[in-house]
Protein backbone atom coordinates (compact mmCIF):
# COMPACT_ATOMS: atom_id res chain seq x y z
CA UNK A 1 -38.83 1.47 309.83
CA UNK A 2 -40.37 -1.86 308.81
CA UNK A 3 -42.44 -2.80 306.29
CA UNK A 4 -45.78 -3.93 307.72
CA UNK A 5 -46.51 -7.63 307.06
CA UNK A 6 -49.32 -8.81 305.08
CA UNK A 7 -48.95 -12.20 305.55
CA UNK A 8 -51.40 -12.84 308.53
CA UNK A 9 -54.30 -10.86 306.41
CA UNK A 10 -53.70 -12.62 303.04
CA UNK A 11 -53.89 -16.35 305.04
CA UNK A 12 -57.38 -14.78 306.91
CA UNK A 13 -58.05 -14.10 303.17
CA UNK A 14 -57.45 -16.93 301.67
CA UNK A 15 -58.86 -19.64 304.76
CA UNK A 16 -62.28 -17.05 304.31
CA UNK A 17 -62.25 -17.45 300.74
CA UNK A 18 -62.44 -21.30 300.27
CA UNK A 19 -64.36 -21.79 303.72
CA UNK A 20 -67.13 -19.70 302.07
CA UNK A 21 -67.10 -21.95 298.93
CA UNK A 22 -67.15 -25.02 300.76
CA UNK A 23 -70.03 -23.67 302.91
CA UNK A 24 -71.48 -22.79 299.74
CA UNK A 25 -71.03 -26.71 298.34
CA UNK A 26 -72.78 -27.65 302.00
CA UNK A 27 -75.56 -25.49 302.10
CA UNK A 28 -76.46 -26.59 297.69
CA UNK A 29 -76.24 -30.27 298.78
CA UNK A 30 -77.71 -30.56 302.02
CA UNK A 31 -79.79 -27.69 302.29
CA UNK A 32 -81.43 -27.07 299.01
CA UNK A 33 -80.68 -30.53 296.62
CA UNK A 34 -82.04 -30.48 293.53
CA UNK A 35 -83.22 -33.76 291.56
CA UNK A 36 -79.58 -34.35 289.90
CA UNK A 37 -77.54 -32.44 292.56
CA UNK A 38 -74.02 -34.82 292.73
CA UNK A 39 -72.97 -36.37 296.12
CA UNK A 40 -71.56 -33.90 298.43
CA UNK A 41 -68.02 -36.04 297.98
CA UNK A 42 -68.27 -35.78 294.30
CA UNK A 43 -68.38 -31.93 294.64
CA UNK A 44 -65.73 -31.55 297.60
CA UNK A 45 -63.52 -33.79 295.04
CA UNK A 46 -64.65 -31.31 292.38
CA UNK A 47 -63.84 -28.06 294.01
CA UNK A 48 -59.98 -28.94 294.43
CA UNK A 49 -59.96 -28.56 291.13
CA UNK A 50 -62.27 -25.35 290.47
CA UNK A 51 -62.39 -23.33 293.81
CA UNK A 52 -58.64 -21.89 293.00
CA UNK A 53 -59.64 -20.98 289.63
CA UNK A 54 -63.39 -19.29 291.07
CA UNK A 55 -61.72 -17.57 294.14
CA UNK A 56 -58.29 -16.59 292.28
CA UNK A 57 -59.93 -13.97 290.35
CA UNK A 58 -61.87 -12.85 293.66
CA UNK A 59 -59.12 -12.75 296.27
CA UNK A 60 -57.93 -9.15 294.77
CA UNK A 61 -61.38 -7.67 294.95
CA UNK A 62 -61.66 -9.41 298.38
CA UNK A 63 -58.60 -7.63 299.97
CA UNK A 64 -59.54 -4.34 298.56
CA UNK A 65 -63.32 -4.71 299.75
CA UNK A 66 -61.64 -5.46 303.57
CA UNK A 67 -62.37 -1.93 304.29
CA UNK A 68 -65.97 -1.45 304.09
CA UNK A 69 -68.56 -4.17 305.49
CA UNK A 70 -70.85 -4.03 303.41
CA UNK A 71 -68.61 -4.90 300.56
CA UNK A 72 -66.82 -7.77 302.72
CA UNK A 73 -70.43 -9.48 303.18
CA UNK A 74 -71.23 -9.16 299.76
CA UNK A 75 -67.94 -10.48 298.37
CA UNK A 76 -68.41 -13.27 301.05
CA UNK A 77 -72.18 -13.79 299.69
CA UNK A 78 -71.00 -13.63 296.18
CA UNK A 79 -68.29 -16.71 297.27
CA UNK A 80 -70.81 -18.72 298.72
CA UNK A 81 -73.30 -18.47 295.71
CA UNK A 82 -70.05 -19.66 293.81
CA UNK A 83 -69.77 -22.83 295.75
CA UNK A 84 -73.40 -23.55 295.60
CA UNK A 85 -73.63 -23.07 292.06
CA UNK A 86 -70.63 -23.32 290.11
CA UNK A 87 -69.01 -26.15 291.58
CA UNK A 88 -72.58 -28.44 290.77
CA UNK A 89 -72.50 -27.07 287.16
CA UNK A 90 -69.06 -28.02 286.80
CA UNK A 91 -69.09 -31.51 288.96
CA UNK A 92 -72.74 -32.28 286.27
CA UNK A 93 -70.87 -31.39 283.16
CA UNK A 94 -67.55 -33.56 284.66
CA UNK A 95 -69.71 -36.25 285.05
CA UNK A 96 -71.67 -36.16 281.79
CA UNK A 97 -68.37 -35.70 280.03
CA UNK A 98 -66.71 -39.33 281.66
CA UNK A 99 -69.82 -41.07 280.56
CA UNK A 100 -69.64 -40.02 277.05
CA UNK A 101 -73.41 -37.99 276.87
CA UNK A 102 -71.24 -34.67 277.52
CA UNK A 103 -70.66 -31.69 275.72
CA UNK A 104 -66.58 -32.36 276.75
CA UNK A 105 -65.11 -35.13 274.57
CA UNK A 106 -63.54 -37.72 276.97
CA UNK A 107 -59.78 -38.41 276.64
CA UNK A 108 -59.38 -41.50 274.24
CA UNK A 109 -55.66 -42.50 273.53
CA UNK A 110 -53.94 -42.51 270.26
């Protein structure tokens, strides 16, 4: 007897996982901008480099909340809150830190 295969569910997984976080990114900038919210491309640039490192720690608990809906919607909630609010923080501090006012020293060669 075969093994089932995963592989369709993990994809579903994965596509639901950053879809949510770029919805999140979506609804921050266009639906609810603050005064120093960072151009929408700024944060889709942005969350290539922090959406694996949000949703890698989530895609276990994801998988294993699959089984009860209520958990799936708040795992998908909790994703789009993510996108809304992480990826500003980090795109604001990014930026700060290239002008030189940041918290993050920039890169200056030896």
């Amino acid at each position: 007897m075969d093994a089932p295969n995963y592989m369709l569910s993990n994809i579903l997984v994965l596509v639901l996982g950053f879809g949510c976080y770029f919805l999140g990114i979506l609804v921050r900038c266009k639906g609810f901008p603050g005064p120093k919210t960072p151009r929408l491309s700024q944060q889709l640039w942005m969350s290539i480099l922090v959406a694996p490192l949000t949703l890698g720690a989530m895609v276990p608990v994801i998988q294993a909340s699959m089984t009860s809906l209520g958990s799936a919607l708040l795992m998908i909630g909790l994703i789009i809150e993510q996108g809304a609010v992480v990826n500003e923080t980090a795109t604001a501090v990014f930026q700060q830190a290239m002008q030189g006012r940041g918290s993050i020293p920039p890169a200056t060669p030896n």
